[in-house]
C-alpha atoms as a PDB file:
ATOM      1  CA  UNK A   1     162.968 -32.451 108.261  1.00  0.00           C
ATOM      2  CA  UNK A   2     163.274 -34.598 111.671  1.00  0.00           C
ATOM      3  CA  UNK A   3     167.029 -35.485 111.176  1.00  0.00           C
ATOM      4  CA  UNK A   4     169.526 -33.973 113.230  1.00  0.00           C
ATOM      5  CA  UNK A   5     172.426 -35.334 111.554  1.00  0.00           C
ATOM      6  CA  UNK A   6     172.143 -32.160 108.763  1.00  0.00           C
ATOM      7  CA  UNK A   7     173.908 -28.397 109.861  1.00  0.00           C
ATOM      8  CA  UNK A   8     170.133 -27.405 108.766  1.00  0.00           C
ATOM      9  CA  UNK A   9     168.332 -30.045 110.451  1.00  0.00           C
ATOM     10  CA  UNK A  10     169.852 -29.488 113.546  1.00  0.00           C
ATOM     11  CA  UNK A  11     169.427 -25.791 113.653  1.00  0.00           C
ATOM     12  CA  UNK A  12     165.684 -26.460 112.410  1.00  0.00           C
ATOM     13  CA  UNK A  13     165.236 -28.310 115.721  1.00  0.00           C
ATOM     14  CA  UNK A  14     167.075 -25.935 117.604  1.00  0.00           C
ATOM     15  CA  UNK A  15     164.908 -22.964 116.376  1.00  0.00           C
ATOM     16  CA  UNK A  16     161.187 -25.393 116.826  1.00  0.00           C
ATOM     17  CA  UNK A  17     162.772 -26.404 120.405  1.00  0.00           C
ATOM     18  CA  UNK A  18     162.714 -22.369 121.796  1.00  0.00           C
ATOM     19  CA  UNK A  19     158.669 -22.455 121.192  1.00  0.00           C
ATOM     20  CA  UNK A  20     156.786 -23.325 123.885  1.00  0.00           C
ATOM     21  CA  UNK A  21     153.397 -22.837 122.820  1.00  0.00           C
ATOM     22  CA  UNK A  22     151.878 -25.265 120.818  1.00  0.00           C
ATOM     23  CA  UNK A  23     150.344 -22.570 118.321  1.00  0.00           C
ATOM     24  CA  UNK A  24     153.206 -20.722 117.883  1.00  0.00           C
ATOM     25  CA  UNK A  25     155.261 -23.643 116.936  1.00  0.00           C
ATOM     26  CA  UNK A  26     152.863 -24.640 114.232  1.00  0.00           C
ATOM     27  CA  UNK A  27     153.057 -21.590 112.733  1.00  0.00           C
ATOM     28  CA  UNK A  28     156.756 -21.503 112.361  1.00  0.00           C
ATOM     29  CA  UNK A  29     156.733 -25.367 111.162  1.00  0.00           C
ATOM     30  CA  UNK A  30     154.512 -24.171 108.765  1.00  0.00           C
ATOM     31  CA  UNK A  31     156.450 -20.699 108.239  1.00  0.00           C
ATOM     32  CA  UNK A  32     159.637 -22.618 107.835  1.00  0.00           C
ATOM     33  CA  UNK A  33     158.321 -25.115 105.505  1.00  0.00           C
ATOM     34  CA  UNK A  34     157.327 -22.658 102.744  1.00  0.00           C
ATOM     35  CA  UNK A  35     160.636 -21.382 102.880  1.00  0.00           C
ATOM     36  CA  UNK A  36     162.699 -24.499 102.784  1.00  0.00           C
ATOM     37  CA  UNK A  37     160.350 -26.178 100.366  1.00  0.00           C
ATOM     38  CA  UNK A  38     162.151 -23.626  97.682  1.00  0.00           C
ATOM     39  CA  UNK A  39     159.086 -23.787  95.424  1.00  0.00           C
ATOM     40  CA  UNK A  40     158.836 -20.066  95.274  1.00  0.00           C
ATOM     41  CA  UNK A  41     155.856 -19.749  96.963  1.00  0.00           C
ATOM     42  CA  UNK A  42     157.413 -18.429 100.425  1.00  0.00           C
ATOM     43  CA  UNK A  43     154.141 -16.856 101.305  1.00  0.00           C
ATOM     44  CA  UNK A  44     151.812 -17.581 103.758  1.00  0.00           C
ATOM     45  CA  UNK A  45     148.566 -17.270 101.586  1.00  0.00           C
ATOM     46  CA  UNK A  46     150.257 -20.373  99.996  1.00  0.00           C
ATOM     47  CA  UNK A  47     149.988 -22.397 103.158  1.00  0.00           C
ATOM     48  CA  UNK A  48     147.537 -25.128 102.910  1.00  0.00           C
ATOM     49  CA  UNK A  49     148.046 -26.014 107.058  1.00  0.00           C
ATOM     50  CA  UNK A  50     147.259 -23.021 108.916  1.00  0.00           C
ATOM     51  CA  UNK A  51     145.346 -19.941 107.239  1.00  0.00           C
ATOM     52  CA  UNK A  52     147.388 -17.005 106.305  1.00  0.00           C
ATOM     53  CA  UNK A  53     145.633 -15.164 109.037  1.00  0.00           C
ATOM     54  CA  UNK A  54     146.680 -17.138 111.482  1.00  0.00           C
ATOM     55  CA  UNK A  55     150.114 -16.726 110.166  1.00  0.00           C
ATOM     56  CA  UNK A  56     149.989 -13.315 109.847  1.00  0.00           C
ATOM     57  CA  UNK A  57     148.686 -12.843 113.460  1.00  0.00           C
ATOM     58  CA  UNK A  58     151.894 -14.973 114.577  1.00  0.00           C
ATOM     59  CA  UNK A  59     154.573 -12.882 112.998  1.00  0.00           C
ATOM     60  CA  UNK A  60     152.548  -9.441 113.941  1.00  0.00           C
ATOM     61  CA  UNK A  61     150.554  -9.985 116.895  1.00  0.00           C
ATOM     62  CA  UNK A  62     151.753 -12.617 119.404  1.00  0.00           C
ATOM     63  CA  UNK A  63     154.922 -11.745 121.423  1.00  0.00           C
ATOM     64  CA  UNK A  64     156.971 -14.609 121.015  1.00  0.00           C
ATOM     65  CA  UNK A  65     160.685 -15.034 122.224  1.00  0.00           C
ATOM     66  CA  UNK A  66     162.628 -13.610 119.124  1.00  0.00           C
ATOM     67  CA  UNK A  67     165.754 -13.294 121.323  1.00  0.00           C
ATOM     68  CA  UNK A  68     165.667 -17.036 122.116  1.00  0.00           C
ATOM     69  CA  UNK A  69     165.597 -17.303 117.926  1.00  0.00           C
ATOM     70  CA  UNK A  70     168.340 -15.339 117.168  1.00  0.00           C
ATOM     71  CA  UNK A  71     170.364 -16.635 120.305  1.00  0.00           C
ATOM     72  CA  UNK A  72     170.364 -19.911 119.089  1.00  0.00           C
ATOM     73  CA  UNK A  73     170.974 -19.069 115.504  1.00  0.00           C
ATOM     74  CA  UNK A  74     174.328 -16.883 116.577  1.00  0.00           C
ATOM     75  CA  UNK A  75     175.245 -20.310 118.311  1.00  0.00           C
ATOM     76  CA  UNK A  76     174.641 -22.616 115.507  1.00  0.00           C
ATOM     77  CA  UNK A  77     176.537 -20.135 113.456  1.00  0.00           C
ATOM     78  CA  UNK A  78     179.063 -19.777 115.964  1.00  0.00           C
ATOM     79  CA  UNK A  79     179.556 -23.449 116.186  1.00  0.00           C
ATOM     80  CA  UNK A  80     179.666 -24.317 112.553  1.00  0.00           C
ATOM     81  CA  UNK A  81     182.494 -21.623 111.820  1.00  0.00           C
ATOM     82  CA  UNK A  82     184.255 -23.283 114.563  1.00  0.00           C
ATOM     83  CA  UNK A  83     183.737 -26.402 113.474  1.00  0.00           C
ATOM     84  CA  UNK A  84     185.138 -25.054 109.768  1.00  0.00           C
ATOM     85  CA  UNK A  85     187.703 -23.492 110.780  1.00  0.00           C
ATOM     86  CA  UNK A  86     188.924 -26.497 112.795  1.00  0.00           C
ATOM     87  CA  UNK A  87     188.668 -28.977 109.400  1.00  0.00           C
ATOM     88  CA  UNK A  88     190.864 -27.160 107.345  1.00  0.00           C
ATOM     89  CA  UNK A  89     193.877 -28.662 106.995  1.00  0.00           C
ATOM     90  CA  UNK A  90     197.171 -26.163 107.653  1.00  0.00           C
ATOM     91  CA  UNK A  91     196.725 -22.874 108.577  1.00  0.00           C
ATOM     92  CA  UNK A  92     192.765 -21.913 109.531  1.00  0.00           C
ATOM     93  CA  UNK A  93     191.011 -19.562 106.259  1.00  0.00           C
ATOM     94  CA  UNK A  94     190.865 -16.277 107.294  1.00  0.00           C
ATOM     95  CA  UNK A  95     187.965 -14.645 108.930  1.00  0.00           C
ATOM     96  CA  UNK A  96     186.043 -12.100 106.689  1.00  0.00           C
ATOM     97  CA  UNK A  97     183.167  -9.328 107.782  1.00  0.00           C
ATOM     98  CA  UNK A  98     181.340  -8.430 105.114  1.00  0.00           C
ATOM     99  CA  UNK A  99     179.013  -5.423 104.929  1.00  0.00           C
ATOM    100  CA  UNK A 100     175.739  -5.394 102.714  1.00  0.00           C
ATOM    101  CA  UNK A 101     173.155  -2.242 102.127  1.00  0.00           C
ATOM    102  CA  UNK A 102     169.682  -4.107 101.673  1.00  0.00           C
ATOM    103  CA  UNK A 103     166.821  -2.117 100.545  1.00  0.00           C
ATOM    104  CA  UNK A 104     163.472  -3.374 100.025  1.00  0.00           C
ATOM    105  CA  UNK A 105     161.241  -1.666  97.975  1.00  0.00           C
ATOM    106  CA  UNK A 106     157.672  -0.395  99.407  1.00  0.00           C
ATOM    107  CA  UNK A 107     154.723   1.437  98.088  1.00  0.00           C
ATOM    108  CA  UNK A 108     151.984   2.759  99.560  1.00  0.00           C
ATOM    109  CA  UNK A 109     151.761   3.867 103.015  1.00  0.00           C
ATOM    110  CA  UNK A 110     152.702   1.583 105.893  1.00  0.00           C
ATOM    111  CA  UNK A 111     151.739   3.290 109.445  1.00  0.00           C
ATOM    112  CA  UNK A 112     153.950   0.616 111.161  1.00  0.00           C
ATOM    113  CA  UNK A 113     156.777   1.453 109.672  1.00  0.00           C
ATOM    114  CA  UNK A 114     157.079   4.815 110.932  1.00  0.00           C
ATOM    115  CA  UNK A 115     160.640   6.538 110.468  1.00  0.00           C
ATOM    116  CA  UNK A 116     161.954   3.346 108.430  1.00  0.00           C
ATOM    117  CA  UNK A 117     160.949   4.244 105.005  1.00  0.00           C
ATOM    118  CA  UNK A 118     162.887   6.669 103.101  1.00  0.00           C
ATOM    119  CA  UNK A 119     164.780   7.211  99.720  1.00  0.00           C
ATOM    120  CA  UNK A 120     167.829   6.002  98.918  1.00  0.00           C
ATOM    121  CA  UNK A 121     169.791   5.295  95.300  1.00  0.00           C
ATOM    122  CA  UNK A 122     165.945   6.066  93.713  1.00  0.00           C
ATOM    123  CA  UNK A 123     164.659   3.344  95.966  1.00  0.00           C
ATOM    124  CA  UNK A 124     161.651   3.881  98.506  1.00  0.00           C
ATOM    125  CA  UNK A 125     161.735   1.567 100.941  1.00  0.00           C
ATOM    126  CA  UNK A 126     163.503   0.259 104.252  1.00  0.00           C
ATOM    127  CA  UNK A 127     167.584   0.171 104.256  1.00  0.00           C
ATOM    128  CA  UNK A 128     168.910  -2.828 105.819  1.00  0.00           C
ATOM    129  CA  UNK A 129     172.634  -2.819 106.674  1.00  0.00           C
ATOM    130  CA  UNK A 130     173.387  -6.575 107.124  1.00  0.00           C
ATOM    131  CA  UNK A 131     176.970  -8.010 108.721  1.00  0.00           C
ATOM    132  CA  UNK A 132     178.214 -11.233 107.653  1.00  0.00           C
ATOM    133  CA  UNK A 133     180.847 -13.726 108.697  1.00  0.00           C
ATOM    134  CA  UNK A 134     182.711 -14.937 105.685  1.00  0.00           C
ATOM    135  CA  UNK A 135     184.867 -17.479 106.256  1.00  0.00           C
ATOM    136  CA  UNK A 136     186.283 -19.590 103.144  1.00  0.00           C
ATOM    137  CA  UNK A 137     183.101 -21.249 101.511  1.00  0.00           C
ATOM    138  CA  UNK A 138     180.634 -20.266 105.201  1.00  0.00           C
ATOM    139  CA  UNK A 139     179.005 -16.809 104.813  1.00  0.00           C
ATOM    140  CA  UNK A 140     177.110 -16.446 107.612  1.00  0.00           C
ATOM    141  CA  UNK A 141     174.228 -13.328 108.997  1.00  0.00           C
ATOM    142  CA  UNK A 142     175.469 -12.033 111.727  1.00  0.00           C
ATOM    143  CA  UNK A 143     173.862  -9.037 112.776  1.00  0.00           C
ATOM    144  CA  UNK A 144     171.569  -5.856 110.732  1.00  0.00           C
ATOM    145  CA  UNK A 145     170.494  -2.279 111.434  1.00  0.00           C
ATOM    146  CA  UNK A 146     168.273  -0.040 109.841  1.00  0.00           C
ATOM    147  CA  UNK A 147     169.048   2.850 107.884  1.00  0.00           C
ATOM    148  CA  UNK A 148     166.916   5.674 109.573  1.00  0.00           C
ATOM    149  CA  UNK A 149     167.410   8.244 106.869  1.00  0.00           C
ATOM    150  CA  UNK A 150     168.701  11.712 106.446  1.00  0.00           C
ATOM    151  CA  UNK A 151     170.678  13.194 109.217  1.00  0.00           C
ATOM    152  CA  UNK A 152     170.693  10.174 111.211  1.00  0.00           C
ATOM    153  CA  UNK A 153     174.092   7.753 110.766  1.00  0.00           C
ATOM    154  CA  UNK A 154     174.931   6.804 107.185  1.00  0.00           C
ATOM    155  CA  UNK A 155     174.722   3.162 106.237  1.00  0.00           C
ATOM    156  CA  UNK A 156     179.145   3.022 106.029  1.00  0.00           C
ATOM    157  CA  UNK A 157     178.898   4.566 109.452  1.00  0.00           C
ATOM    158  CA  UNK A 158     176.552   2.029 110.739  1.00  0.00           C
ATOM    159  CA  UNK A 159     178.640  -1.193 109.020  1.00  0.00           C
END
């Protein structure tokens, strides 16, 4: 996807352009192609590029500039709600937040994970409370927390 003209091609290129070393921005062309390629298959031992070690090591291992990531993707999101809100003809749709509870099942034990995985509706796992932008057809990510469990702030108190 080299076109910029697309709302996804240009945030692809704005994401591949906040990767400075060469490496790193293999393995999220390669990352990001699994995903967009919508065959199912988003993991990495499905990558026929770079081995799924290597793309393991990138998204556990190497320290690379996730703020830089997510501060462009708040822009492009930014930017494109503008953009919506500005096309609509009369008065502007209104603006929505919208409050998920995610929880992704786990088994087993997973040392890295710490104090994220506990119990919650019968499901074992880590809690993600997500924040979205809605605005007419545009729902957008905005930001997410994790539920921490018992005695710590509910998922309605952290929305």
């Amino acid at each position: 996807m080299k076109t910029k003209n697309t709302r996804a091609g240009q945030l692809y290129s704005d994401i591949l352009a906040t990767f400075t070393r060469k490496q790193h921005l293999d393995s999220v062309q390669v990352l990001l192609c699994l995903f967009l390629a919508a065959m199912g298959k988003p993991l990495p031992a499905y990558a026929t590029v770079k081995s799924p070690a290597a793309l393991s090591r990138f998204l556990n291992q190497y320290s690379w500039r996730l703020p830089a990531v997510i501060r462009v993707m708040r822009q492009h999101a930014h930017a494109q709600l503008k953009a919506y809100r500005r096309s609509c003809a009369g008065r502007p749709p209104r603006l929505e937040l919208v409050v998920d509870l995610t929880s992704m099942a786990k088994e087993g034990r997973f040392e890295g994970l710490g104090d994220w995985m506990h119990t919650l509706n019968s499901v074992h796992g880590v809690h993600i409370v997500l924040l979205y932008l809605c605005c007419g057809e545009r729902r957008l990510p905005w930001s997410f927390l994790i539920w921490r469990g018992k005695g710590q702030p509910s998922p309605t108190q952290l929305a």
